[in-house]
N, C-alpha and C. Protein backbone atom coordinates (compact mmCIF):
# COMPACT_ATOMS: atom_id res chain seq x y z
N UNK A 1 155.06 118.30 100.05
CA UNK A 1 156.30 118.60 99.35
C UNK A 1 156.26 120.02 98.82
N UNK A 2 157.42 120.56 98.07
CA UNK A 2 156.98 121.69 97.79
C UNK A 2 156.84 121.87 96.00
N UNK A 3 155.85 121.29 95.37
CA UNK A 3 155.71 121.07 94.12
C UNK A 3 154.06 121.82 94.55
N UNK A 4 154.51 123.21 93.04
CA UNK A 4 153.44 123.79 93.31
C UNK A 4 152.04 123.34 92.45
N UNK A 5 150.56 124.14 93.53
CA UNK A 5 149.42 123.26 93.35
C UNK A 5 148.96 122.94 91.53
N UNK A 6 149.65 123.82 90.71
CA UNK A 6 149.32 123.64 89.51
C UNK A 6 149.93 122.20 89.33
N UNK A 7 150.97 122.10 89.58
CA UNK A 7 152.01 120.72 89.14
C UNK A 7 151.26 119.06 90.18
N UNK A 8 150.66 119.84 91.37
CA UNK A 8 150.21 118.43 92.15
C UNK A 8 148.88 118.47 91.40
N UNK A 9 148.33 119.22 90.44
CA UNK A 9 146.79 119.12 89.76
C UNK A 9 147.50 118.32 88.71
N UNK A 10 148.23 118.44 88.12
CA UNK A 10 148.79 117.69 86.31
C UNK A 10 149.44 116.29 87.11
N UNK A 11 149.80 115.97 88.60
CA UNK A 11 149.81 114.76 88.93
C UNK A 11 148.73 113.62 89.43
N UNK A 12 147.34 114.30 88.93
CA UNK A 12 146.34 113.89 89.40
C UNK A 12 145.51 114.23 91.36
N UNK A 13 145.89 115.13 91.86
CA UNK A 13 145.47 115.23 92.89
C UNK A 13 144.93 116.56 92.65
N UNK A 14 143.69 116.59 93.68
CA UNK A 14 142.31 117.58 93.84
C UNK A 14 141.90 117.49 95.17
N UNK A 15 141.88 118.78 95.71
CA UNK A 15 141.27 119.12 96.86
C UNK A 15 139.89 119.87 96.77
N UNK A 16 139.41 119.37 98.10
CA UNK A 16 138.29 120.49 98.58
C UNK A 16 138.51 121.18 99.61
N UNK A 17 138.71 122.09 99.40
CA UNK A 17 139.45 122.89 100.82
C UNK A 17 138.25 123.19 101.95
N UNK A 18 138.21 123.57 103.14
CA UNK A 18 137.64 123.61 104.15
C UNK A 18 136.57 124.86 104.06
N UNK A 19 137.57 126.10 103.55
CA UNK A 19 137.51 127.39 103.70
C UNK A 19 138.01 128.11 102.24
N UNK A 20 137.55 127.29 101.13
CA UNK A 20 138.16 127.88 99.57
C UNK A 20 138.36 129.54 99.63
N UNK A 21 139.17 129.68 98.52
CA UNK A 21 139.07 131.38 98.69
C UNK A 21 137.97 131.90 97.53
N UNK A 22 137.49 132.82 97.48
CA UNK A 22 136.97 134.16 96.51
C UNK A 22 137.48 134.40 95.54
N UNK A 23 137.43 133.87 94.33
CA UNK A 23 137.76 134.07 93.44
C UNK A 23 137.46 135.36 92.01
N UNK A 24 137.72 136.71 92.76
CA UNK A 24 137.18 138.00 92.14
C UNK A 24 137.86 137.88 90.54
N UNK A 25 136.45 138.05 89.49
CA UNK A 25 136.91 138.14 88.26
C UNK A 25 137.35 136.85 87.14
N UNK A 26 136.92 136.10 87.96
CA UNK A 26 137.31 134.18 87.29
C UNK A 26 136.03 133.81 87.63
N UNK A 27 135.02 133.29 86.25
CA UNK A 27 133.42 132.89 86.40
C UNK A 27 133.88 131.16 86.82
N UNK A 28 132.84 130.56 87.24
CA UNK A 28 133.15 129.47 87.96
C UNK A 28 132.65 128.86 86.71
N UNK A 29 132.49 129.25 85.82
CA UNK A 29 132.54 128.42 84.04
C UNK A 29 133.98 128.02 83.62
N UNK A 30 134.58 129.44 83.68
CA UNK A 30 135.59 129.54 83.38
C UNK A 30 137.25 128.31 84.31
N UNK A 31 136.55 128.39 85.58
CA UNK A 31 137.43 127.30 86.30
C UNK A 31 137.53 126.10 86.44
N UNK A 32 135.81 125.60 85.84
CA UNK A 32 135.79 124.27 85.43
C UNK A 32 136.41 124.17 84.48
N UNK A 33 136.01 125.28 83.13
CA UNK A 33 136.69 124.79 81.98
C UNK A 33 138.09 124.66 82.13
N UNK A 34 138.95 125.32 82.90
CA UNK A 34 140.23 125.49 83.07
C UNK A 34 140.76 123.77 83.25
N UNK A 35 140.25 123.26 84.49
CA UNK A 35 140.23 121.81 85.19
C UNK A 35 139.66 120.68 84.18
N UNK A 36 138.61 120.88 83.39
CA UNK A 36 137.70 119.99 83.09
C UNK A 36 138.68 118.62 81.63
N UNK A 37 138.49 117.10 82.61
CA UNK A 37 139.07 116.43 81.54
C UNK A 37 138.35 115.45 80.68
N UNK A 38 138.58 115.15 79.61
CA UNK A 38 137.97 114.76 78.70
C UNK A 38 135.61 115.54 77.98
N UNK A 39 135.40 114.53 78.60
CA UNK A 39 133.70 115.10 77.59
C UNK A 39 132.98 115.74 78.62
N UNK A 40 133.68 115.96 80.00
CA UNK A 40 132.98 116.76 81.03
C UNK A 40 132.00 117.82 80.57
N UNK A 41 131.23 117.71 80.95
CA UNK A 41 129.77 118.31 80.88
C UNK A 41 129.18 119.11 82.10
N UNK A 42 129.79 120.82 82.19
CA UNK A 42 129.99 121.67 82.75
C UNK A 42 127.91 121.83 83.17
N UNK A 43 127.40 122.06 82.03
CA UNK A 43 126.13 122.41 82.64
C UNK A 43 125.55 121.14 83.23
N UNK A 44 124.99 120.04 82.75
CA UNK A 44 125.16 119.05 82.93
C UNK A 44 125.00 118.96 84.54
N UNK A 45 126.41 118.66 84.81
CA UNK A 45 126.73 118.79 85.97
C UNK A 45 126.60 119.45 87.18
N UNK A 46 126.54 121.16 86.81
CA UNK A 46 126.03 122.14 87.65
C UNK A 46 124.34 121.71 87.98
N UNK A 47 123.80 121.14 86.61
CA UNK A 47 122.43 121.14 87.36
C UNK A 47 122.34 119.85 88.43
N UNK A 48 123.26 118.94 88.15
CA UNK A 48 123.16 118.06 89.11
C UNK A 48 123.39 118.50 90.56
N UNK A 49 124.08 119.67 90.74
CA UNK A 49 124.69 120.14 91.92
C UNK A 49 123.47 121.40 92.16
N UNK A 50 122.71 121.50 91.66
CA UNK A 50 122.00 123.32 91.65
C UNK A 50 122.56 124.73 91.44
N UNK A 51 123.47 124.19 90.61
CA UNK A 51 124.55 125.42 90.52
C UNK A 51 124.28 125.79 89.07
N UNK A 52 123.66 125.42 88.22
CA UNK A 52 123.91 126.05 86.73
C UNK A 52 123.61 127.55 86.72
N UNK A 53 123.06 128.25 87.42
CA UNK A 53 122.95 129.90 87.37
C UNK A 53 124.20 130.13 88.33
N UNK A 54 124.84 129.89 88.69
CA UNK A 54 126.57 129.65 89.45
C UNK A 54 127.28 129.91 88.22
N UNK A 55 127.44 129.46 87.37
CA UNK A 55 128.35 129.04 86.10
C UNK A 55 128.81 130.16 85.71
N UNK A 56 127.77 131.49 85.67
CA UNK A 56 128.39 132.94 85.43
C UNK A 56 128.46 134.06 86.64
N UNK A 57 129.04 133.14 87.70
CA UNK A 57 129.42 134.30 88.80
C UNK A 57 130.93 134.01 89.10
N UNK A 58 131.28 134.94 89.51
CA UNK A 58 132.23 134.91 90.30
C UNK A 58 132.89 133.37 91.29
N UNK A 59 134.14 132.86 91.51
CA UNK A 59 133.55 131.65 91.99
C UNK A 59 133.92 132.03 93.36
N UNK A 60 132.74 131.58 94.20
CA UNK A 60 132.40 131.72 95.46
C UNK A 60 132.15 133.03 95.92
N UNK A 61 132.02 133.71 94.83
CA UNK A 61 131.58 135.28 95.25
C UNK A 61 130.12 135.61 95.92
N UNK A 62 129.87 135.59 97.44
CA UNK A 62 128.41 135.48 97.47
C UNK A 62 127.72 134.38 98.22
N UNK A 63 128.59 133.39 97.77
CA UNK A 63 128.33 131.65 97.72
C UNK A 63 127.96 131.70 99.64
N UNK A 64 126.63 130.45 99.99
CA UNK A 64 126.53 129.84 100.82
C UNK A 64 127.46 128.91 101.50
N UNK A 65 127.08 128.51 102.21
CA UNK A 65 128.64 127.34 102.90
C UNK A 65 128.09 125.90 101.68
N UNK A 66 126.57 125.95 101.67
CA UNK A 66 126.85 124.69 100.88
C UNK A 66 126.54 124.94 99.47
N UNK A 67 126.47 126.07 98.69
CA UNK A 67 126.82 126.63 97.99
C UNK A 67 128.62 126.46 97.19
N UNK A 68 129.00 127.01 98.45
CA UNK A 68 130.96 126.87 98.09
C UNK A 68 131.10 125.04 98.24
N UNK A 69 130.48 124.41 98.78
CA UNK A 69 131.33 123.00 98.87
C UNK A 69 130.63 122.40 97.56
N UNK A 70 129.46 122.76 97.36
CA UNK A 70 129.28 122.07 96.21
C UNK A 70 129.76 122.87 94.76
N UNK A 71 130.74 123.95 95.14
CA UNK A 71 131.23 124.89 93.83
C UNK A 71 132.59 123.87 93.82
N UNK A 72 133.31 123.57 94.78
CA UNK A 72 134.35 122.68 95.08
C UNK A 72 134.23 121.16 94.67
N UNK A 73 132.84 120.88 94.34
CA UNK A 73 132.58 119.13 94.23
C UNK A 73 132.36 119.42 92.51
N UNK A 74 131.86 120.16 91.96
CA UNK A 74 131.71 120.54 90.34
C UNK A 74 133.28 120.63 89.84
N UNK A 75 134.03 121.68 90.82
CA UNK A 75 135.55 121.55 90.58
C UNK A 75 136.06 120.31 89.89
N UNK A 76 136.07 119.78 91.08
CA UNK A 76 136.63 117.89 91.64
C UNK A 76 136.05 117.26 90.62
N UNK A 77 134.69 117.12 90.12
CA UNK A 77 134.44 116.51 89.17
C UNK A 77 134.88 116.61 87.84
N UNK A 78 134.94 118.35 87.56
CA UNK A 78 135.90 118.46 86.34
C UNK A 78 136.92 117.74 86.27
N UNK A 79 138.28 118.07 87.33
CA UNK A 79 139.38 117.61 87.55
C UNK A 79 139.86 116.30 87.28
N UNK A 80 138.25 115.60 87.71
CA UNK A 80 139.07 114.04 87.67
C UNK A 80 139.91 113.75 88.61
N UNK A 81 140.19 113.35 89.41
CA UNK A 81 141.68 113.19 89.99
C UNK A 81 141.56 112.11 90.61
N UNK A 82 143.18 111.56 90.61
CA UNK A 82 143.06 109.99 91.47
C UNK A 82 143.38 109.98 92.49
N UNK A 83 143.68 111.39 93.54
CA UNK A 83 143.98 111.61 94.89
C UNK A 83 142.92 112.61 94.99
N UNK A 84 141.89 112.50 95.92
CA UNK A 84 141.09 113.62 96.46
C UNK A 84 141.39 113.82 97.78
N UNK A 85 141.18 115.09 98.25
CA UNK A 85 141.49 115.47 99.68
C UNK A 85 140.33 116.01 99.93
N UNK A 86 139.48 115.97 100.94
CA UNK A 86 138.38 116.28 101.40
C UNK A 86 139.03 117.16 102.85
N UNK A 87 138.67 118.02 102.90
CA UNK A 87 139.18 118.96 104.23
C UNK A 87 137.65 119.60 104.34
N UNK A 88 137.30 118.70 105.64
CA UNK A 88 135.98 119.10 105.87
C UNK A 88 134.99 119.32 105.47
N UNK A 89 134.48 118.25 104.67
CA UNK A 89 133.21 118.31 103.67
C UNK A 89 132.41 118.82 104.44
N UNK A 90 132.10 118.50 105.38
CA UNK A 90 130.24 118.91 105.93
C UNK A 90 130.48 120.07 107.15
N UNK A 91 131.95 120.74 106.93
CA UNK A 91 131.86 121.91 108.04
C UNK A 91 130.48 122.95 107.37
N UNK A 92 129.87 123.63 108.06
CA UNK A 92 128.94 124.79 107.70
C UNK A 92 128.07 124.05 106.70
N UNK A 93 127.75 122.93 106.87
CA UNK A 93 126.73 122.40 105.43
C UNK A 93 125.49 122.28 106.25
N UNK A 94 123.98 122.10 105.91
CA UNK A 94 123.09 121.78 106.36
C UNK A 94 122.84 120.03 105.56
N UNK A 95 121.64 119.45 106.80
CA UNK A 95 121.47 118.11 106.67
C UNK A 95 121.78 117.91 104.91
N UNK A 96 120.67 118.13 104.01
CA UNK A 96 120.69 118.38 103.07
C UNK A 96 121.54 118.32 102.16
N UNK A 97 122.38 119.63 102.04
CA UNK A 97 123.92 119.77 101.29
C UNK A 97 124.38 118.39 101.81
N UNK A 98 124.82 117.69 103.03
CA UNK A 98 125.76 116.72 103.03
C UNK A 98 125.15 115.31 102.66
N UNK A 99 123.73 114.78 102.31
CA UNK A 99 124.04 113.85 101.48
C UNK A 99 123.82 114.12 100.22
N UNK A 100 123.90 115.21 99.40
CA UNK A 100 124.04 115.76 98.10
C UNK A 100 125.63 115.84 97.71
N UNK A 101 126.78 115.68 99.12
CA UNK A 101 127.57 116.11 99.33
C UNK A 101 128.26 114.34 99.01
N UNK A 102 127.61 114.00 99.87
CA UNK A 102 128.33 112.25 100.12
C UNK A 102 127.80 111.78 99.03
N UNK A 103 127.27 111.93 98.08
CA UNK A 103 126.53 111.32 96.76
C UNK A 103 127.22 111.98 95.80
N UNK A 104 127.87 113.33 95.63
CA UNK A 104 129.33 113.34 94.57
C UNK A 104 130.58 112.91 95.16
N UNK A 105 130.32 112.78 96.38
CA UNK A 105 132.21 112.13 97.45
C UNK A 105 132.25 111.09 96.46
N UNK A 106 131.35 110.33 96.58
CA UNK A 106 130.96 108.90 96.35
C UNK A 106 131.48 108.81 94.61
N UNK A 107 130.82 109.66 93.67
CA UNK A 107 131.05 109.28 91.95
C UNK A 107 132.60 109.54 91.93
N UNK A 108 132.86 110.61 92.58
CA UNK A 108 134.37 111.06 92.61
C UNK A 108 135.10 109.73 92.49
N UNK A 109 135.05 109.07 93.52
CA UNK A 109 136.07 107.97 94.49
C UNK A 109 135.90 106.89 93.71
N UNK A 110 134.84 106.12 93.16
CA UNK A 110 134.55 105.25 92.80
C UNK A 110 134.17 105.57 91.14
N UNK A 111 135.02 106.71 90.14
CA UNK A 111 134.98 107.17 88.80
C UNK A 111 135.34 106.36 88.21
N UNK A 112 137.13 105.96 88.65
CA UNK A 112 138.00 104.91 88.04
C UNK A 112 138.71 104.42 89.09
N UNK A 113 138.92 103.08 88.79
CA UNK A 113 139.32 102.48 89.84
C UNK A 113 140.53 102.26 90.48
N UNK A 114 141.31 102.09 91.22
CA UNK A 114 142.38 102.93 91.87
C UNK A 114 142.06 104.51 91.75
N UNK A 115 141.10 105.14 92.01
CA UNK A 115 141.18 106.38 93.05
C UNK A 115 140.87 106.54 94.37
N UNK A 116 141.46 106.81 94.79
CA UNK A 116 141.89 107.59 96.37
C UNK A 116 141.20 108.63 97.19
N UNK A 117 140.88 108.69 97.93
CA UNK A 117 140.48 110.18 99.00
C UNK A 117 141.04 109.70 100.38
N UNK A 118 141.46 111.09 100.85
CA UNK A 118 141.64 111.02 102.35
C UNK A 118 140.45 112.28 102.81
N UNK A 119 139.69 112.04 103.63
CA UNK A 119 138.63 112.89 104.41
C UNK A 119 138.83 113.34 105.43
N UNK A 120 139.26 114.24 105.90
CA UNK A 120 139.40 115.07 107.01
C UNK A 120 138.28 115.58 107.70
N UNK A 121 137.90 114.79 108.89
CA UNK A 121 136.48 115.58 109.39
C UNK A 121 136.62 115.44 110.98
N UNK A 122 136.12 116.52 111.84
CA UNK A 122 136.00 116.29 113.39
C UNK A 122 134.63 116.01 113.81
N UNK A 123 133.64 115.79 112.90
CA UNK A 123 132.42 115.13 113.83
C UNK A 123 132.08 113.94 113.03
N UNK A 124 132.22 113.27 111.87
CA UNK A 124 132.44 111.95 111.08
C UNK A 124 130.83 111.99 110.44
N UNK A 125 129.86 112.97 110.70
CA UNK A 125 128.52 112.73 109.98
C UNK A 125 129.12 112.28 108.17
N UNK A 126 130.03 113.32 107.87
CA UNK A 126 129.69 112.41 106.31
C UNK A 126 129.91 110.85 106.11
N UNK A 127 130.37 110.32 107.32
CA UNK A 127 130.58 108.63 107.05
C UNK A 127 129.34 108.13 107.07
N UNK A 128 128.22 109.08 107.16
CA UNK A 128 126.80 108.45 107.09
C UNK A 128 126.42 108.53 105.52
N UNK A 129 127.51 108.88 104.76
CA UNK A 129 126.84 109.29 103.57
C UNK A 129 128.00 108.32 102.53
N UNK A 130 129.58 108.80 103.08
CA UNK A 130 130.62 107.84 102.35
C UNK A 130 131.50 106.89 103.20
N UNK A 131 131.39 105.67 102.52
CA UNK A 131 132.13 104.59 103.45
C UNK A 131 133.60 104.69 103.08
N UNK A 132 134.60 104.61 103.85
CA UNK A 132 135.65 104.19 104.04
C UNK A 132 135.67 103.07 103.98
N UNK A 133 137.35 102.81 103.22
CA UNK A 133 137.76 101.20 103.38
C UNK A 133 138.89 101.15 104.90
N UNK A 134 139.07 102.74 105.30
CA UNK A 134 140.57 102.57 106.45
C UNK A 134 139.32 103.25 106.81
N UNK A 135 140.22 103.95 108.39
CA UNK A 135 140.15 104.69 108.51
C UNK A 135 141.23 104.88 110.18
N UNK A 136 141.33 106.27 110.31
CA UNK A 136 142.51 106.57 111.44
C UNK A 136 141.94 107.63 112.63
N UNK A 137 142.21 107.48 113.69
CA UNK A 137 142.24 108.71 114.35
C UNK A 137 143.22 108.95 115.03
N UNK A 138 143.76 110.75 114.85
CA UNK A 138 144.88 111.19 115.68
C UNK A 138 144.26 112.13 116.78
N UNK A 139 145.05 111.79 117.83
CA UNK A 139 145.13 112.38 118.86
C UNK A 139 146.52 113.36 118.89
N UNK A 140 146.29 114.53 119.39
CA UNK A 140 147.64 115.55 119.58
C UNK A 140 148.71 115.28 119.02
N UNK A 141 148.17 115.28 117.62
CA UNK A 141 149.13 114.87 116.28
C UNK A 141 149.09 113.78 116.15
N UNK A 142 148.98 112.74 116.90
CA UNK A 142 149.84 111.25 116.82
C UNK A 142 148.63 110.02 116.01
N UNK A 143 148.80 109.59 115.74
CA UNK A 143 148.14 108.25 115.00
C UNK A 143 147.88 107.67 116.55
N UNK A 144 146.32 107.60 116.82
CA UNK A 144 145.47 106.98 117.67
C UNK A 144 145.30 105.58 117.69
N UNK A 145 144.48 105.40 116.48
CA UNK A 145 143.99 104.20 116.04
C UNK A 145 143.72 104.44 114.95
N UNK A 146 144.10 103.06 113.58
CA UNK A 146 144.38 102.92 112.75
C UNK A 146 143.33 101.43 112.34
N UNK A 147 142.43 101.82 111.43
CA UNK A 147 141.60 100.12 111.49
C UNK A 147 140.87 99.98 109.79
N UNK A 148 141.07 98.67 109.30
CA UNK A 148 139.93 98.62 108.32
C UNK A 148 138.71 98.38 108.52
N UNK A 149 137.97 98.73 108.20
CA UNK A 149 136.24 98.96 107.87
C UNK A 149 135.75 97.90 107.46
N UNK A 150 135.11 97.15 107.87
CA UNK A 150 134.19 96.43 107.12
C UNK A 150 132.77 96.20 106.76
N UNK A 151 132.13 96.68 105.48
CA UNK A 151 130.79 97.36 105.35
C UNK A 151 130.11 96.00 105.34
């Protein structure tokens, strides 16, 4: 729709973008704090991710590929949100980063109950890390196949 991204953040939805941008002059302290709801616990958290010397740079200034996705999963965690969009979690990640990766997918989704993610991925390794309850595949746009999961 065209409701801009500040207004789809205050409706509860959070992305991880594929390819985030560079954020020159905004410390990635400063963007959690911006996002962060209720007793969120900025350091805390970064050390859970290996990012607490992150907290006073630039955000993504510099940053590794799994560096930036996990600057994007500290985001998401601030945020809270009951719609997550995952756009390519494990593009450019090593083994490593992605089940560090599928182990915050995971607290995200399962925070409070009724929240949501849709995961966007073309080789499906993070389903080795987060289960789906659907899941779909399109072919040349079109809805392929459409099936529930059963773990």
């Amino acid at each position: 729709n065209d409701l801009p991204i500040d207004e789809r953040a205050r409706l509860g939805i959070g992305i991880m973008f594929q390819r985030p941008p560079t954020i020159r002059g905004v410390k990635l302290r400063q963007m959690v704090d911006l996002m962060k709801q209720g007793d969120f616990d900025a350091d805390r958290e970064a050390g859970k991710l290996n990012l607490k010397t992150f907290l006073g740079r630039d955000v993504n200034l510099g940053f590794s590929g799994g560096e930036i996705k996990r600057s994007e999963l500290l985001q998401l965690l601030a945020h809270s949100p009951q719609l997550s969009l995952f756009d390519e979690p494990e593009s450019g990640v090593d083994l490593e980063n992605i089940v560090l990766l599928g182990k915050i997918m995971n607290r995200i989704l399962n925070k409070n109950k009724g929240n949501a993610g849709l995961i966007i991925t073309h080789t499906g390794y993070i389903f080795d890390y987060v289960r789906p309850d659907e899941g779909c595949i399109l072919v040349g746009g079109s809805l392929s196949v459409f099936c529930s999961i059963s773990l």
